[in-house]
N, C-alpha and C. Protein backbone atom coordinates (compact mmCIF):
# COMPACT_ATOMS: atom_id res chain seq x y z
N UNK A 1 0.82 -1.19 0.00
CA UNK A 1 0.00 0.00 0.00
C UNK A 1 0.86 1.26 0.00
N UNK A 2 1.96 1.01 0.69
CA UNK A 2 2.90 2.21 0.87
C UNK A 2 3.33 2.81 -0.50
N UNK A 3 3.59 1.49 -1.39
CA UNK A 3 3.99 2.06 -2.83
C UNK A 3 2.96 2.83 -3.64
N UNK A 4 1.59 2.12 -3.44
CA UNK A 4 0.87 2.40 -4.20
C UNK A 4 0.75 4.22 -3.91
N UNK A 5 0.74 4.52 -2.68
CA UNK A 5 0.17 5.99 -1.95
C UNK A 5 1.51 6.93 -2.81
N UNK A 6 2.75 6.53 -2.58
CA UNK A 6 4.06 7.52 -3.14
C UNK A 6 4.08 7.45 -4.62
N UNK A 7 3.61 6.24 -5.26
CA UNK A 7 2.88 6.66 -6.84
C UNK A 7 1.91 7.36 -7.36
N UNK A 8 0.93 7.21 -6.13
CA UNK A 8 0.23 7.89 -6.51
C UNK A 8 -0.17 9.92 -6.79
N UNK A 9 1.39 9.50 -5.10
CA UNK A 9 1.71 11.61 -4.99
C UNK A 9 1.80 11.63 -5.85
N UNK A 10 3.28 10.86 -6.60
CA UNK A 10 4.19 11.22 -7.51
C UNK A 10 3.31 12.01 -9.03
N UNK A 11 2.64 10.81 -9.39
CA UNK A 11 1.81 11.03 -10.47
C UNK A 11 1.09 12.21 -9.90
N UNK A 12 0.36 12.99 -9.30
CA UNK A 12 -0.52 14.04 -9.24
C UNK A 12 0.24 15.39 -8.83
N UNK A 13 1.71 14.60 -8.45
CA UNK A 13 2.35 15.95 -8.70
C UNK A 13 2.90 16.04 -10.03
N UNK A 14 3.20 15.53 -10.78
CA UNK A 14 3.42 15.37 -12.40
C UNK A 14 2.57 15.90 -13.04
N UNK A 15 1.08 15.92 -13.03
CA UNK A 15 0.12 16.06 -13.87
C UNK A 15 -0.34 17.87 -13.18
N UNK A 16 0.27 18.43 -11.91
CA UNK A 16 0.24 19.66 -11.42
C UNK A 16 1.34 20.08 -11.76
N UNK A 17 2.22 19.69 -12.29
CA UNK A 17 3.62 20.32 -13.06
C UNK A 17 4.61 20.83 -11.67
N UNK A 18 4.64 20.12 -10.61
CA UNK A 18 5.66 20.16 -9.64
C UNK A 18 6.50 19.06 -9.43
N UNK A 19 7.33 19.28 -9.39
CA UNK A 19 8.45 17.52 -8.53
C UNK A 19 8.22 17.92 -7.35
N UNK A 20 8.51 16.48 -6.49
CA UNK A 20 9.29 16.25 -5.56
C UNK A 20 10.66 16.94 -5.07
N UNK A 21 10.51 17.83 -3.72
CA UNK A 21 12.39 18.12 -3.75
C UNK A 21 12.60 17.53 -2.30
N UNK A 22 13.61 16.76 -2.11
CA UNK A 22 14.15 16.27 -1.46
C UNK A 22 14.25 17.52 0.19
N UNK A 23 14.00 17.12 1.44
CA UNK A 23 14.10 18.34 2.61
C UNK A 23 15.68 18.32 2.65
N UNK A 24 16.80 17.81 1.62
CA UNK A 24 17.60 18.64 2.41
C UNK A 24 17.97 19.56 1.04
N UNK A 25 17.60 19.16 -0.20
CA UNK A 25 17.51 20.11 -1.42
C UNK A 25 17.14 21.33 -1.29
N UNK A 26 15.56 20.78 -0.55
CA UNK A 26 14.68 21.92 -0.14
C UNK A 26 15.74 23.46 0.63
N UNK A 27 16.08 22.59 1.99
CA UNK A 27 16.89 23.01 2.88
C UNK A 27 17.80 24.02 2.48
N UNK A 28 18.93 23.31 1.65
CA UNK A 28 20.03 24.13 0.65
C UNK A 28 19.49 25.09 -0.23
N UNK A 29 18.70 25.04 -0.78
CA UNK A 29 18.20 25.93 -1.92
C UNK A 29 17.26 27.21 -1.09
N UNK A 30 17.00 26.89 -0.09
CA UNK A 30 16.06 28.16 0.99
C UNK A 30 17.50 28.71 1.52
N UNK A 31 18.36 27.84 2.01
CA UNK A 31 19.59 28.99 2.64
C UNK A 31 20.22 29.81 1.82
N UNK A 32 20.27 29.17 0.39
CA UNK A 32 21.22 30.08 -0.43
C UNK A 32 19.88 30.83 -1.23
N UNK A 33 18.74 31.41 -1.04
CA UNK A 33 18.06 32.34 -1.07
C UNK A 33 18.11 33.28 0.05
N UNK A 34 18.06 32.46 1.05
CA UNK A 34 17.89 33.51 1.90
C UNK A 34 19.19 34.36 1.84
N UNK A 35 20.41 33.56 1.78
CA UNK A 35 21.70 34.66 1.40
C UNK A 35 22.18 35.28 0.56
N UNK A 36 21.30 34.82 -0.48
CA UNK A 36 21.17 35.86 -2.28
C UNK A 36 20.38 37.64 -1.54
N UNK A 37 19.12 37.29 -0.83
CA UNK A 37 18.81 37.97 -0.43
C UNK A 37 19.66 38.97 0.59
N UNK A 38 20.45 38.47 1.79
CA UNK A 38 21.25 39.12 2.79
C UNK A 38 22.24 40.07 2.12
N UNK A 39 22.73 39.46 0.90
CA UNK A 39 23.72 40.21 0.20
C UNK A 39 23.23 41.18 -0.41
N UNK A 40 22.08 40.98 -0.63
CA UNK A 40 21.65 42.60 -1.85
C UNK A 40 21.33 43.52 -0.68
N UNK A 41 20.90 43.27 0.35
CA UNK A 41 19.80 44.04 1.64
C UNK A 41 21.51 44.86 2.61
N UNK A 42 21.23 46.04 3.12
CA UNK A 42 22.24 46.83 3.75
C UNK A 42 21.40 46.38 5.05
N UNK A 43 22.08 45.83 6.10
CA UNK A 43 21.25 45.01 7.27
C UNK A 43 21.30 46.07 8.33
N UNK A 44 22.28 47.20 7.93
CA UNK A 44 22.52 48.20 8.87
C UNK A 44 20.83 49.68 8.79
N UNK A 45 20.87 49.52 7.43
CA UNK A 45 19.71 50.43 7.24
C UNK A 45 18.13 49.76 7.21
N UNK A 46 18.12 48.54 7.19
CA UNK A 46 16.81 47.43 7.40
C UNK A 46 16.29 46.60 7.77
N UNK A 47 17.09 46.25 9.42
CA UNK A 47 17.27 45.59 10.09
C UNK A 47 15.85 44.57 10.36
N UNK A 48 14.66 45.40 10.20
CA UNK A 48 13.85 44.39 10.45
C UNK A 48 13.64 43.51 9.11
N UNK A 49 13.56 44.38 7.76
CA UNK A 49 13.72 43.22 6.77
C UNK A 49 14.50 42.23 7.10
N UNK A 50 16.27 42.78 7.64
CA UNK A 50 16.66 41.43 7.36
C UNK A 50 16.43 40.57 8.38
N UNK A 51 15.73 40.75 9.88
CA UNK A 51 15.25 39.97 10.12
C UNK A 51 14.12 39.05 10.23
N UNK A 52 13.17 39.39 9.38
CA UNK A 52 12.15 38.89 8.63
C UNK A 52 12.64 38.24 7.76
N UNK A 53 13.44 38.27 6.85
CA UNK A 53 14.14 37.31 6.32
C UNK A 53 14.92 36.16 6.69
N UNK A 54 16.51 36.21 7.90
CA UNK A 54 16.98 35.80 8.54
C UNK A 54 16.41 34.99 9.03
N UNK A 55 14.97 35.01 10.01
CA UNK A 55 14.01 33.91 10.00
C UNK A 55 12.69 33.61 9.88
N UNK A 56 12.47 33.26 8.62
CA UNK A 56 11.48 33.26 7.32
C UNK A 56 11.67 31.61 7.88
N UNK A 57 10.64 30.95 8.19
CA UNK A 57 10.93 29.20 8.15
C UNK A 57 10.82 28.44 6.81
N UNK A 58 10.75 28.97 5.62
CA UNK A 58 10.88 28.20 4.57
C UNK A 58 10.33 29.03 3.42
N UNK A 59 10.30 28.46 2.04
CA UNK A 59 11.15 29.16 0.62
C UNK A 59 9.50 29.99 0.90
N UNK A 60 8.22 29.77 1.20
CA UNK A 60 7.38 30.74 1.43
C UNK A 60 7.65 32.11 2.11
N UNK A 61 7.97 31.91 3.23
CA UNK A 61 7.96 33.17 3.72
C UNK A 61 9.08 33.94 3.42
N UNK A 62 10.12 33.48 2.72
CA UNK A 62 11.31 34.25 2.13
C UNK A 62 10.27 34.99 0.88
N UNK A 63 9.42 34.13 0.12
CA UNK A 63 9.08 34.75 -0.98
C UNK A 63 8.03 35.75 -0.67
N UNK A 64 7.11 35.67 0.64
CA UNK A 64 6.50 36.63 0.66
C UNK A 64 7.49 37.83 1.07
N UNK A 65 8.22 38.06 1.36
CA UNK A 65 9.23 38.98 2.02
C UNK A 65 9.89 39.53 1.06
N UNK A 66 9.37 39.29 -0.31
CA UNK A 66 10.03 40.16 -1.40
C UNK A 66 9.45 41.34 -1.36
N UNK A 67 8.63 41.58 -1.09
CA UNK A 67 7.73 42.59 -1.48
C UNK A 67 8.32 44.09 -0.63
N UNK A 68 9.06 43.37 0.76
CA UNK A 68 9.81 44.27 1.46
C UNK A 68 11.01 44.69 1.11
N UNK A 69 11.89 43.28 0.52
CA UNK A 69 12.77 43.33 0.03
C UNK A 69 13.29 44.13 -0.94
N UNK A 70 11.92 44.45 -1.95
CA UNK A 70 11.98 45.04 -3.14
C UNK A 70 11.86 47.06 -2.72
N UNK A 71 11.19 46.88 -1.87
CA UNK A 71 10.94 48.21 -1.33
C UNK A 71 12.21 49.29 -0.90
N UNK A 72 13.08 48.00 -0.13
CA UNK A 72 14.93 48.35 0.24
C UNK A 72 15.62 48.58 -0.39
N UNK A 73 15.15 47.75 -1.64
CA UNK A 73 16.32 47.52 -2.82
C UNK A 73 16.01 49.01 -3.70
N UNK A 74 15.05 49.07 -3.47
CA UNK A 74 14.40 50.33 -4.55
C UNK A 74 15.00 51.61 -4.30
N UNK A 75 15.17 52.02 -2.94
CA UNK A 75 15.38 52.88 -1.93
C UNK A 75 16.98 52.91 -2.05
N UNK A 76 17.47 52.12 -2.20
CA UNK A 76 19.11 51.56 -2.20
C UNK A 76 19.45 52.03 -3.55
N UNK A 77 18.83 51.38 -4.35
CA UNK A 77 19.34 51.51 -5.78
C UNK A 77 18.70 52.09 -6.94
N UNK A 78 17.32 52.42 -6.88
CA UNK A 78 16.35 52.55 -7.69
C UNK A 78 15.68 51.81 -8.10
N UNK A 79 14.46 51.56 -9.12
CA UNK A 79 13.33 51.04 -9.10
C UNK A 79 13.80 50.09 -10.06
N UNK A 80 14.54 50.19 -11.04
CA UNK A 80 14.99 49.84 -12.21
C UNK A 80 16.02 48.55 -11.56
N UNK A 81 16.51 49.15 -11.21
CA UNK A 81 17.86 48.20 -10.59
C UNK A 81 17.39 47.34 -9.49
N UNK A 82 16.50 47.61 -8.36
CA UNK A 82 15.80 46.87 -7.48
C UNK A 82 15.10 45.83 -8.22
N UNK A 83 14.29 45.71 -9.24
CA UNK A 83 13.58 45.20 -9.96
C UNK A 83 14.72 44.03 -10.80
N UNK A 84 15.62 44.47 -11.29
CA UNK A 84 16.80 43.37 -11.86
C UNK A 84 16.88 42.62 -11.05
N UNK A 85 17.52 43.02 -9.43
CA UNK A 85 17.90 42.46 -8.67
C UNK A 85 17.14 41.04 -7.92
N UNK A 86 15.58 41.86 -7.91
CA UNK A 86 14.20 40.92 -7.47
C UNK A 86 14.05 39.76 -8.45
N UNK A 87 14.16 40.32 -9.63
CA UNK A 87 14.00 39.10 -10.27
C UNK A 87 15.00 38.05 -10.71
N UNK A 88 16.15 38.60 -10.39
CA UNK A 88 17.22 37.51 -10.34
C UNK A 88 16.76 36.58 -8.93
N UNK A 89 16.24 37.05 -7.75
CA UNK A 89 16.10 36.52 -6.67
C UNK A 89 14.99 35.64 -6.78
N UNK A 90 13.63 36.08 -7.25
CA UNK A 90 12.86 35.08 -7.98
C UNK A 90 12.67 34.10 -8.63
N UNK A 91 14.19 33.77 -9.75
CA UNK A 91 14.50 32.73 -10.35
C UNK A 91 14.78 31.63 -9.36
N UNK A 92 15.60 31.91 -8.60
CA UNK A 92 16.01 30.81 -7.69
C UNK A 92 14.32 30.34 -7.11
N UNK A 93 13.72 30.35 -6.79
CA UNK A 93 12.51 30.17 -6.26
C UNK A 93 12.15 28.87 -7.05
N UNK A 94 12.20 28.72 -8.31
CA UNK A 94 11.96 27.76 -9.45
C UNK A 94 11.67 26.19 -8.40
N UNK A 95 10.25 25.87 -8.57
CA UNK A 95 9.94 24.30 -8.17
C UNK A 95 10.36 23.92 -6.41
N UNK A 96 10.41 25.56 -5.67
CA UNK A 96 10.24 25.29 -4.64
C UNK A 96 8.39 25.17 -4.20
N UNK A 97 7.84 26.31 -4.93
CA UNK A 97 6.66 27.08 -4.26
C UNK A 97 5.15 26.59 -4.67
N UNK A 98 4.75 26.17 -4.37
CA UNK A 98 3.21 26.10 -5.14
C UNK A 98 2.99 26.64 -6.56
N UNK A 99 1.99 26.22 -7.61
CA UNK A 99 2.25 26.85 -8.93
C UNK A 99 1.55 28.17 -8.50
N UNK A 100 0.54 28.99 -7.44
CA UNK A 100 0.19 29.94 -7.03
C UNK A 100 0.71 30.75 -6.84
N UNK A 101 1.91 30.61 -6.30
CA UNK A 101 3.19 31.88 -5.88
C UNK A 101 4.11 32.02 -6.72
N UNK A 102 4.08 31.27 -8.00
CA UNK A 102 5.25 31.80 -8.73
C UNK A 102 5.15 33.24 -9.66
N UNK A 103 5.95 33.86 -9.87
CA UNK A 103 5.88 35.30 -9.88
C UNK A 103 5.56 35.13 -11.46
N UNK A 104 4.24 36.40 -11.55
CA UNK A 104 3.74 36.85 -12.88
C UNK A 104 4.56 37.99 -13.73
N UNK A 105 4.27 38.31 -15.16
CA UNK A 105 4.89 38.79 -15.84
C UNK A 105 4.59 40.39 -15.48
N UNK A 106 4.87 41.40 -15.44
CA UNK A 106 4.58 42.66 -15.46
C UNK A 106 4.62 43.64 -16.25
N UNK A 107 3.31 44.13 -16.28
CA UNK A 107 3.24 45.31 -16.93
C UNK A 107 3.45 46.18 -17.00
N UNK A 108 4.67 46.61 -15.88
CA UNK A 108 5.18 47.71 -15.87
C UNK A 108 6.59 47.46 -16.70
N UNK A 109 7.31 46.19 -17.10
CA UNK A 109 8.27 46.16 -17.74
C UNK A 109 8.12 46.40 -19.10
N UNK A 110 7.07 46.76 -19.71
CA UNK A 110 7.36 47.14 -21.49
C UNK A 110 7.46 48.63 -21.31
């Protein structure tokens, strides 16, 4: 029965267009977001971002925390350049998150 139940995830996460990631994949790939993030953020001028970030318990609440993130970065660098930066940080996100949270195209970029 055990097999049948982990074929059966498997397959309905296939047909929802997600894999499987392993918790320590998971694990690795949330720390080195969260420190893609630490590096762009001045921790001296946004201390609570970065600790809203710092401890975010997993690739969700790092991703909701862009929205702050992006706000710092904007302020730091401009809107233009904050926005490069966000969405380089977004890529990494790839087949952690629900297909709900993955980031839409914008209309403010044409």
């Amino acid at each position: 029965m055990s097999w049948f139940s982990s074929h059966l995830k498997s397959s309905l996460m296939s047909l929802l267009g997600t894999s499987e990631v392993t918790s320590s994949v998971l694990e690795d790939r949330t720390e080195g977001i969260r420190q893609l993030i630490l590096d762009e953020l001045d921790e001296s001028h946004f201390p609570k971002i970065a600790l809203r970030v710092r401890y975010a318990t997993d690739a969700q609440g790092l991703w909701h925390a862009r929205g702050d993130v992006m706000a710092a970065l904007a302020e730091m660098h401009g809107e233009s350049i904050a926005r490069e930066k966000i969405s380089r940080i977004s890529e990494q996100f790839t087949g952690l998150l629900p297909s709900g949270l993955s980031a839409r195209p914008s209309s403010l970029a044409n």
